[in-house]
N, C-alpha and C. Protein backbone atom coordinates (compact mmCIF):
# COMPACT_ATOMS: atom_id res chain seq x y z
N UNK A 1 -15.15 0.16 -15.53
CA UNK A 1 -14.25 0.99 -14.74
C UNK A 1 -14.23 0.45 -13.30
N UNK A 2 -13.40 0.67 -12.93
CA UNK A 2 -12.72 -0.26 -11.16
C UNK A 2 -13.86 0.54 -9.89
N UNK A 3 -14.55 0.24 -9.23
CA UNK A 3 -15.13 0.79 -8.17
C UNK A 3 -13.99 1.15 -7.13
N UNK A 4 -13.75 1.29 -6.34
CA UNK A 4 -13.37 1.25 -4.72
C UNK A 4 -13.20 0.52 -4.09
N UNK A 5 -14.52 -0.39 -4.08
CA UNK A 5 -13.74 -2.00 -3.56
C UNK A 5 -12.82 -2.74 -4.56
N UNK A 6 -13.24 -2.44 -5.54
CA UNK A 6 -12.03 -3.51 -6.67
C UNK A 6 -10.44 -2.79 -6.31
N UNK A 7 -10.45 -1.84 -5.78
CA UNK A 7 -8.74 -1.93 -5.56
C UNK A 7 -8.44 -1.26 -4.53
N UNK A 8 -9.43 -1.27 -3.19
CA UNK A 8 -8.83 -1.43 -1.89
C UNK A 8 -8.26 -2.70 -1.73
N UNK A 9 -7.63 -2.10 -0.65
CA UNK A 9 -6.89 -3.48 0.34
C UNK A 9 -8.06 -3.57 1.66
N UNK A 10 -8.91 -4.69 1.47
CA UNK A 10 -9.86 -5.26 2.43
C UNK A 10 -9.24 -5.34 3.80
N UNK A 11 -10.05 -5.10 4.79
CA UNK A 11 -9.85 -6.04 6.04
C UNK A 11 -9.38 -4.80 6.98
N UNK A 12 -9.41 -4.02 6.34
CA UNK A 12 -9.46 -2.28 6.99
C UNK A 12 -9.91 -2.82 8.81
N UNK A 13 -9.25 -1.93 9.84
CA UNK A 13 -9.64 -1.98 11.18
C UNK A 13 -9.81 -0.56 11.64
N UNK A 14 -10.70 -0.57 12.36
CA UNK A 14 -10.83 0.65 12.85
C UNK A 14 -10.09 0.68 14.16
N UNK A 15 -10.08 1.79 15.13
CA UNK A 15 -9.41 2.19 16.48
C UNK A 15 -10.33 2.92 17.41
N UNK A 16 -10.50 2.81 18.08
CA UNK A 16 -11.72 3.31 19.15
C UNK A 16 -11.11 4.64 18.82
N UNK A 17 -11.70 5.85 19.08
CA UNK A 17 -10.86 7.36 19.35
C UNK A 17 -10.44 7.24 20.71
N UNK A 18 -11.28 6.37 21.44
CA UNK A 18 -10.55 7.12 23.00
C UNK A 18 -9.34 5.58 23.25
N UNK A 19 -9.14 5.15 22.56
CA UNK A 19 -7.89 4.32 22.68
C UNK A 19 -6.48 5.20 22.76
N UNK A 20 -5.74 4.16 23.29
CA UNK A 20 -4.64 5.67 23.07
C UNK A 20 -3.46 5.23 22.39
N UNK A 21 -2.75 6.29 22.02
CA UNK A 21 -1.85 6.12 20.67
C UNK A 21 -0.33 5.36 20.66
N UNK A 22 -0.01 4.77 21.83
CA UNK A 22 0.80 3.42 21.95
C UNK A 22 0.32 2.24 21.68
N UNK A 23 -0.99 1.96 22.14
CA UNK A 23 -1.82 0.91 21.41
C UNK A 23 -2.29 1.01 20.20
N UNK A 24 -2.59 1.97 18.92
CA UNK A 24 -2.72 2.78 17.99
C UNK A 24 -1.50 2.16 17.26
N UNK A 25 -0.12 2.62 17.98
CA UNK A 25 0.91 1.80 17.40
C UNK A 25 1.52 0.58 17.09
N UNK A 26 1.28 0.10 18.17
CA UNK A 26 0.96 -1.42 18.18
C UNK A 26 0.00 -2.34 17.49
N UNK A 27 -1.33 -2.02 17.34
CA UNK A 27 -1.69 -2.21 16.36
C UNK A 27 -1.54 -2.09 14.73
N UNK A 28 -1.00 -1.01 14.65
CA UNK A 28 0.06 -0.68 13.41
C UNK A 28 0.94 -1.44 13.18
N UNK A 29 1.68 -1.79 14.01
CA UNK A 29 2.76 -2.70 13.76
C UNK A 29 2.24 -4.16 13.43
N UNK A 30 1.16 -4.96 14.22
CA UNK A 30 0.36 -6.44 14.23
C UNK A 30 -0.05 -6.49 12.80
N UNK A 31 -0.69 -5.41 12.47
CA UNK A 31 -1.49 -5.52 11.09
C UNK A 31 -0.30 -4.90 9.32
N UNK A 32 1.18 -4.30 9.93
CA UNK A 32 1.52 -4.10 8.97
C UNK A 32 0.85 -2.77 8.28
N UNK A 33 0.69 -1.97 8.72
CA UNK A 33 -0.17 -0.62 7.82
C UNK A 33 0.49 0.90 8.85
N UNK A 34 0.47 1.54 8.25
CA UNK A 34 0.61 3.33 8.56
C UNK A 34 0.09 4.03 9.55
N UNK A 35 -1.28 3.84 9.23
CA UNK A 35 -2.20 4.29 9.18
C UNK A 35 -4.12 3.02 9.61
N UNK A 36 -4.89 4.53 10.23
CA UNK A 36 -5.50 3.07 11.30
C UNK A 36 -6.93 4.26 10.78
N UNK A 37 -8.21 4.43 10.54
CA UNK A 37 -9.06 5.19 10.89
C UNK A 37 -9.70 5.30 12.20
N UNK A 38 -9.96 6.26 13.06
CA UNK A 38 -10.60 6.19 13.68
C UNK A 38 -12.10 6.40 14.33
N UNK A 39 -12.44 5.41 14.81
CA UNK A 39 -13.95 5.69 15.08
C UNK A 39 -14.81 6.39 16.36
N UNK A 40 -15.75 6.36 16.29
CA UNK A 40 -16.62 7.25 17.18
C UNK A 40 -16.86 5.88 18.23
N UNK A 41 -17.60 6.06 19.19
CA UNK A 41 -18.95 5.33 20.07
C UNK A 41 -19.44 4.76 18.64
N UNK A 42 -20.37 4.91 18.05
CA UNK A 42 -21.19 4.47 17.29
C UNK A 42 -20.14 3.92 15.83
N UNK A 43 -19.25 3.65 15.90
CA UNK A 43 -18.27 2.89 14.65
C UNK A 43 -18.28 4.18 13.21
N UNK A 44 -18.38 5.07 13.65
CA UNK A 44 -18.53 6.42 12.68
C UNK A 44 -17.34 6.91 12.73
N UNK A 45 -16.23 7.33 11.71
CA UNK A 45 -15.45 7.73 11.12
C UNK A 45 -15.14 8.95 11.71
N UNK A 46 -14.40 9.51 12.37
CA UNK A 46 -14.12 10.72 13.25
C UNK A 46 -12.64 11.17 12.50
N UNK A 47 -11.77 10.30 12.01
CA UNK A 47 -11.01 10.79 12.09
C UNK A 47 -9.68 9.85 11.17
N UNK A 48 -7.92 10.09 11.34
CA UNK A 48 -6.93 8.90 10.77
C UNK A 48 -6.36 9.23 11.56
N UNK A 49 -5.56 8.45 12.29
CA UNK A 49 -4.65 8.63 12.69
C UNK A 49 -2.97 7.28 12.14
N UNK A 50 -2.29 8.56 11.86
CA UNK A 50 -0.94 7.61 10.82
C UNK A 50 0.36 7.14 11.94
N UNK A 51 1.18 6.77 11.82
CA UNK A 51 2.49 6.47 11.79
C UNK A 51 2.98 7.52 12.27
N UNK A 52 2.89 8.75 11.75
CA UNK A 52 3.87 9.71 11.21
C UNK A 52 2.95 11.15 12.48
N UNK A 53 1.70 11.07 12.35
CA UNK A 53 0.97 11.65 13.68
C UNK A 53 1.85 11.51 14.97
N UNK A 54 1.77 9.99 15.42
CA UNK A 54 1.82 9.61 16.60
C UNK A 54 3.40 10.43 16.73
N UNK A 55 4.37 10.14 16.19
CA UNK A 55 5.58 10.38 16.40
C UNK A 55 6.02 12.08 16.77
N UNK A 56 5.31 13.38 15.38
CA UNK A 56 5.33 14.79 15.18
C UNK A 56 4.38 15.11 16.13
N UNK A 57 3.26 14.68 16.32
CA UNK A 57 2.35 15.45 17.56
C UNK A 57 2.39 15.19 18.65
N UNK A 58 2.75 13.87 18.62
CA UNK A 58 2.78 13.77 20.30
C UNK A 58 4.55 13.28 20.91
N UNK A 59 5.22 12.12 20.37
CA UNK A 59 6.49 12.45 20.55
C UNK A 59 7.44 12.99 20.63
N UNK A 60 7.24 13.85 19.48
CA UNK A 60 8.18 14.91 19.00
C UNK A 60 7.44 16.22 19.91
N UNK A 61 6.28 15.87 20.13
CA UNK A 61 5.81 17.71 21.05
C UNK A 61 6.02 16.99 22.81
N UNK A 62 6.65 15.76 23.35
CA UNK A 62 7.20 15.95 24.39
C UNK A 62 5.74 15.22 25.19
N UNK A 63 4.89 14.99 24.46
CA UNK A 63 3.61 14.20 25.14
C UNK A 63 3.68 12.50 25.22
N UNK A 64 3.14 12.09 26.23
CA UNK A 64 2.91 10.45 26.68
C UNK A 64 2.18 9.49 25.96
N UNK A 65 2.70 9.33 24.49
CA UNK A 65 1.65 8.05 23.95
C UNK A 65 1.22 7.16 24.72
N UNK A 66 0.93 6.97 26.01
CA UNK A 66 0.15 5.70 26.70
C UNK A 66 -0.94 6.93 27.34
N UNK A 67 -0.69 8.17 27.45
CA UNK A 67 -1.82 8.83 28.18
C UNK A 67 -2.80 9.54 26.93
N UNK A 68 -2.10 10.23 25.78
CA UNK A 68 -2.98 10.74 24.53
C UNK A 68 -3.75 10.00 23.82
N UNK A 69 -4.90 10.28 23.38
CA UNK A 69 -5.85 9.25 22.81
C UNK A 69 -5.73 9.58 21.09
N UNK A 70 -6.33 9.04 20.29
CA UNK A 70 -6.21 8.56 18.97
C UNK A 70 -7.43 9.50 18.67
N UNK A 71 -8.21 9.94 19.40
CA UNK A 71 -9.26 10.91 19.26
C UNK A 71 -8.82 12.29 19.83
N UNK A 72 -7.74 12.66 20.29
CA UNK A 72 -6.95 13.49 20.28
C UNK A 72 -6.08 14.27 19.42
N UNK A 73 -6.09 13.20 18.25
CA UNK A 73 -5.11 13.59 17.39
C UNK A 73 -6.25 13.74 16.04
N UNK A 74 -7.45 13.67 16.44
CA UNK A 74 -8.60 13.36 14.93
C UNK A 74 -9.45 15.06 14.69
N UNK A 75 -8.74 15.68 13.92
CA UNK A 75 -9.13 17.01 13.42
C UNK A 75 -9.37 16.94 12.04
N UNK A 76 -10.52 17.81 11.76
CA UNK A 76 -10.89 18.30 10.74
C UNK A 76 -11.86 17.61 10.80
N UNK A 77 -12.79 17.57 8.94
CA UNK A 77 -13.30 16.50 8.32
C UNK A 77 -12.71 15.43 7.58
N UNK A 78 -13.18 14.20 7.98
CA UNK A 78 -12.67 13.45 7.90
C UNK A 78 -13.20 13.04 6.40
N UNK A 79 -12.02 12.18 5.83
CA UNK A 79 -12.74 12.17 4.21
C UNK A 79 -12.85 10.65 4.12
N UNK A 80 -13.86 9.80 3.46
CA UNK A 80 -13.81 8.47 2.69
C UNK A 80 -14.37 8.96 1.80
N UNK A 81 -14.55 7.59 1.17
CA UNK A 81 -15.43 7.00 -0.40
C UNK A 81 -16.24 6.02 0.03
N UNK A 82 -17.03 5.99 -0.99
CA UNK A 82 -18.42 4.70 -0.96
C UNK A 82 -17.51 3.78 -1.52
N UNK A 83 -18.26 2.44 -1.26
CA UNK A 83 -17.24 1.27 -1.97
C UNK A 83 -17.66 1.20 -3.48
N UNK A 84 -18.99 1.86 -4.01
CA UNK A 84 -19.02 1.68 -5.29
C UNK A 84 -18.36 2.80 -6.20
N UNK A 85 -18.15 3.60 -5.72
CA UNK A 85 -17.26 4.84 -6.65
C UNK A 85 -16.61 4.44 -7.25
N UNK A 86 -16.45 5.23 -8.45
CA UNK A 86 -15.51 4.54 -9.60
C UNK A 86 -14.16 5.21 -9.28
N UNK A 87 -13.25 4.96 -9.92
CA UNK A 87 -11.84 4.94 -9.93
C UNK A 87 -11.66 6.36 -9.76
N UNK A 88 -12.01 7.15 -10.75
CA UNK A 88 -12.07 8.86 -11.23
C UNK A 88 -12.68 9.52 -10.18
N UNK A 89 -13.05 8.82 -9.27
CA UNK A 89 -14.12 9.62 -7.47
C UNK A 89 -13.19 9.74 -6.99
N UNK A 90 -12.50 8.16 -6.92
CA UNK A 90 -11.49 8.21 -5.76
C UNK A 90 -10.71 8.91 -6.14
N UNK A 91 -10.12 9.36 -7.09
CA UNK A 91 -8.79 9.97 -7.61
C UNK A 91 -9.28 11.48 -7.15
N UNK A 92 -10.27 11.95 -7.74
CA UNK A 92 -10.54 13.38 -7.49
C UNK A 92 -10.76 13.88 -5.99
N UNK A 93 -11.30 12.67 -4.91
CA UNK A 93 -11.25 13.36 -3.61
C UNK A 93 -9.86 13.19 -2.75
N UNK A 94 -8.90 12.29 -3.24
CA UNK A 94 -7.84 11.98 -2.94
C UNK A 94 -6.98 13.31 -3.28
N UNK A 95 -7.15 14.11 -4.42
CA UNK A 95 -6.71 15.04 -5.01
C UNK A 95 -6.87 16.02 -4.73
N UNK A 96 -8.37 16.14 -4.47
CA UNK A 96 -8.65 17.87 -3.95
C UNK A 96 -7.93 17.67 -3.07
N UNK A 97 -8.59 16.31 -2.01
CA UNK A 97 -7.75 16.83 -0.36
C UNK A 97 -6.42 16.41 -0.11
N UNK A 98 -5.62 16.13 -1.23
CA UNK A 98 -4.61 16.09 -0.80
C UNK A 98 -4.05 15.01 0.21
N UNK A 99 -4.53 13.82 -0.11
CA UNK A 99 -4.93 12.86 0.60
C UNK A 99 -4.58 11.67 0.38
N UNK A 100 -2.92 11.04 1.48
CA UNK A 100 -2.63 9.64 0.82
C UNK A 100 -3.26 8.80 1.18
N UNK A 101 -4.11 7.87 1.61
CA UNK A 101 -4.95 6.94 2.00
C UNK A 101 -6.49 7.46 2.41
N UNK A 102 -7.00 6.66 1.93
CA UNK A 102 -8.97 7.03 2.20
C UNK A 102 -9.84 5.66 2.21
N UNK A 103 -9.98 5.69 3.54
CA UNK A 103 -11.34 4.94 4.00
C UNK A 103 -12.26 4.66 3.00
N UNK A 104 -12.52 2.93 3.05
CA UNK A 104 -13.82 3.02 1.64
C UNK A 104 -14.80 2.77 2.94
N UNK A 105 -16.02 2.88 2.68
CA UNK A 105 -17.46 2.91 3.43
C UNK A 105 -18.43 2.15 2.71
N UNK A 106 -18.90 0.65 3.06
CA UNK A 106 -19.84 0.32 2.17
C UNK A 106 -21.46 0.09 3.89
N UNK A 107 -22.59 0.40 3.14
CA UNK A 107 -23.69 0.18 4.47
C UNK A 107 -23.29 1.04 5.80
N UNK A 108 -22.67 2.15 5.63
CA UNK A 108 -22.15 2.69 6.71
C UNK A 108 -21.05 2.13 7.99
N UNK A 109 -20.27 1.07 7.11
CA UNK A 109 -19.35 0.26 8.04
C UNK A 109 -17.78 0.30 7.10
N UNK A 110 -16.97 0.47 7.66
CA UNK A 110 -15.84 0.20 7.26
C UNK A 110 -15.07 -1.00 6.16
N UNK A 111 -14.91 -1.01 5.42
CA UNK A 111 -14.58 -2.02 4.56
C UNK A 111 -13.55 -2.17 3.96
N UNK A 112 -12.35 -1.30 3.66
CA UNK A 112 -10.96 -1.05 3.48
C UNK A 112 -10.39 0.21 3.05
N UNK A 113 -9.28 0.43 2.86
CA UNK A 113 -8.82 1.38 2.92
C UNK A 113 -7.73 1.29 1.28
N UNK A 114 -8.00 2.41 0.80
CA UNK A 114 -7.21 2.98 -0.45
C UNK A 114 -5.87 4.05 -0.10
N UNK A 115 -4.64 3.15 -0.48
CA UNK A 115 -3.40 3.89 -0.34
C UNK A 115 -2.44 4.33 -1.95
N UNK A 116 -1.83 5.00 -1.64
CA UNK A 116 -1.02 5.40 -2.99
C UNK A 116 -0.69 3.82 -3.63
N UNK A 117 -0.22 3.26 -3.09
CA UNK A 117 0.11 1.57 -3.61
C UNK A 117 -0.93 0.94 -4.42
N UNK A 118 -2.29 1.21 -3.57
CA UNK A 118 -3.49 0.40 -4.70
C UNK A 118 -3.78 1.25 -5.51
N UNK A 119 -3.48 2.24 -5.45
CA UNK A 119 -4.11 3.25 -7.11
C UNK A 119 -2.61 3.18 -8.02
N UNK A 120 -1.49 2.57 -7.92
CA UNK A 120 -0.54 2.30 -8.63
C UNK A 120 -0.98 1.01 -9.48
N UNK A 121 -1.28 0.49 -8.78
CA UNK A 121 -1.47 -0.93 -9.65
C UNK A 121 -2.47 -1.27 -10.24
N UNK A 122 -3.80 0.05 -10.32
CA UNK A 122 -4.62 0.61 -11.58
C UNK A 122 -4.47 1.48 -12.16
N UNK A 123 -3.80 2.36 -12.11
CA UNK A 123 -3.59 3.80 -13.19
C UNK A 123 -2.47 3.74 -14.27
N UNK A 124 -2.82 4.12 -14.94
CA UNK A 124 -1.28 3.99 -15.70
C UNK A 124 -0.66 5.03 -15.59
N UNK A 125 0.83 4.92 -15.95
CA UNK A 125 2.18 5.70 -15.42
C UNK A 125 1.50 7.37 -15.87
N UNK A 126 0.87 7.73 -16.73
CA UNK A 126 0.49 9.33 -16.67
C UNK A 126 0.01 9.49 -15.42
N UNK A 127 -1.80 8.70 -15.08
CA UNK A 127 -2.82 8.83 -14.41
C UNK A 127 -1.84 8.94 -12.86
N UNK A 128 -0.96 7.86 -12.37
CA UNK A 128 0.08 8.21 -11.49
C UNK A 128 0.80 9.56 -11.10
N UNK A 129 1.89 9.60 -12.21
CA UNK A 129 2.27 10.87 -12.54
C UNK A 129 1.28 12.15 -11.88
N UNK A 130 0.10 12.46 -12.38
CA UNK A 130 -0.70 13.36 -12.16
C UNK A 130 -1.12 13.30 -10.59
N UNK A 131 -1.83 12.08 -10.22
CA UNK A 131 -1.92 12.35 -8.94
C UNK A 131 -0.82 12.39 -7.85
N UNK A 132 0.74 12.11 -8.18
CA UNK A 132 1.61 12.90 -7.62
C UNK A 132 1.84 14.13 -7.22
N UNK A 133 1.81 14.44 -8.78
CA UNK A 133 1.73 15.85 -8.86
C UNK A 133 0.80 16.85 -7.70
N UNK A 134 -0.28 16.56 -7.84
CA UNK A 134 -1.51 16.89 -7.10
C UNK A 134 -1.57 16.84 -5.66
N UNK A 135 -1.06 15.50 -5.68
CA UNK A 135 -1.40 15.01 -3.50
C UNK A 135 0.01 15.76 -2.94
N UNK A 136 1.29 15.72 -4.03
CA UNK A 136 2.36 16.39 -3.09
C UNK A 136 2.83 17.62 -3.08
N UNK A 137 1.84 18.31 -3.96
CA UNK A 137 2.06 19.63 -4.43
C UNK A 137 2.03 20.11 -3.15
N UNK A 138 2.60 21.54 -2.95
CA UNK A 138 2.83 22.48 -1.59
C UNK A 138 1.15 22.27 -0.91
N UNK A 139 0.96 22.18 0.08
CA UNK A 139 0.24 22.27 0.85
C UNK A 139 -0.43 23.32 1.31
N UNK A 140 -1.99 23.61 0.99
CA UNK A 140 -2.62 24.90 0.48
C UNK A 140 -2.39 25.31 2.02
């Protein structure tokens, strides 16, 4: 059965939190991705910040992406996976939380990131199907 690393996309970057979210974007754009995790002082997982953040929370609410930080926008608990979890981990925490992309974690360091795209090109069309169902269902 597929671990976590077998069907992330490697090379995952993290974002300081106190960076701020025009550079956040820009980096988004260099690397081609959505979505960026963000880290603590100590390279610890605080938080995501997406694409789709920067624009509804702070653009759209009338705030200065060169003055708001990327640790500004990092609420809740933040969710990954270990890099050895099997396929059926990732699916189920992706699922409870409702969750399109998740941080893999191998040695307590960042190691890539799992999006709807890499769990397409292991599941088959039900296993898909279902976690559609699941991640886009109404929002508890």
């Amino acid at each position: 059965m597929p671990t976590a690393k077998d069907i992330m996309h490697p090379g995952a970057q993290w974002i300081p939190n106190t960076e701020t979210l025009d550079r956040a974007a820009q980096l988004m754009r260099e690397l081609g991705v959505g979505a960026l995790p963000i880290s603590d002082v100590n390279e610890r997982l605080c938080g995501i910040v997406t694409d789709r953040d920067i624009v509804v929370e702070c653009i759209a609410g009338g705030r200065d992406p060169s003055k708001m930080t990327c640790g500004d926008l990092a609420k809740g608990t933040p969710r990954w996976i270990d890099a050895n979890a099997d396929i059926n981990e990732v699916l189920h925490e992706m699922e409870e939380h409702q969750i399109r992309r998740l941080p893999v974690i191998e040695n307590k360091r960042l190691v890539g990131m799992i999006s709807e795209a890499d769990l397409a090109h292991h599941l088959s069309d039900d296993k898909i199907a279902e976690f559609v169902e699941k991640v886009y269902a109404q929002q508890r």
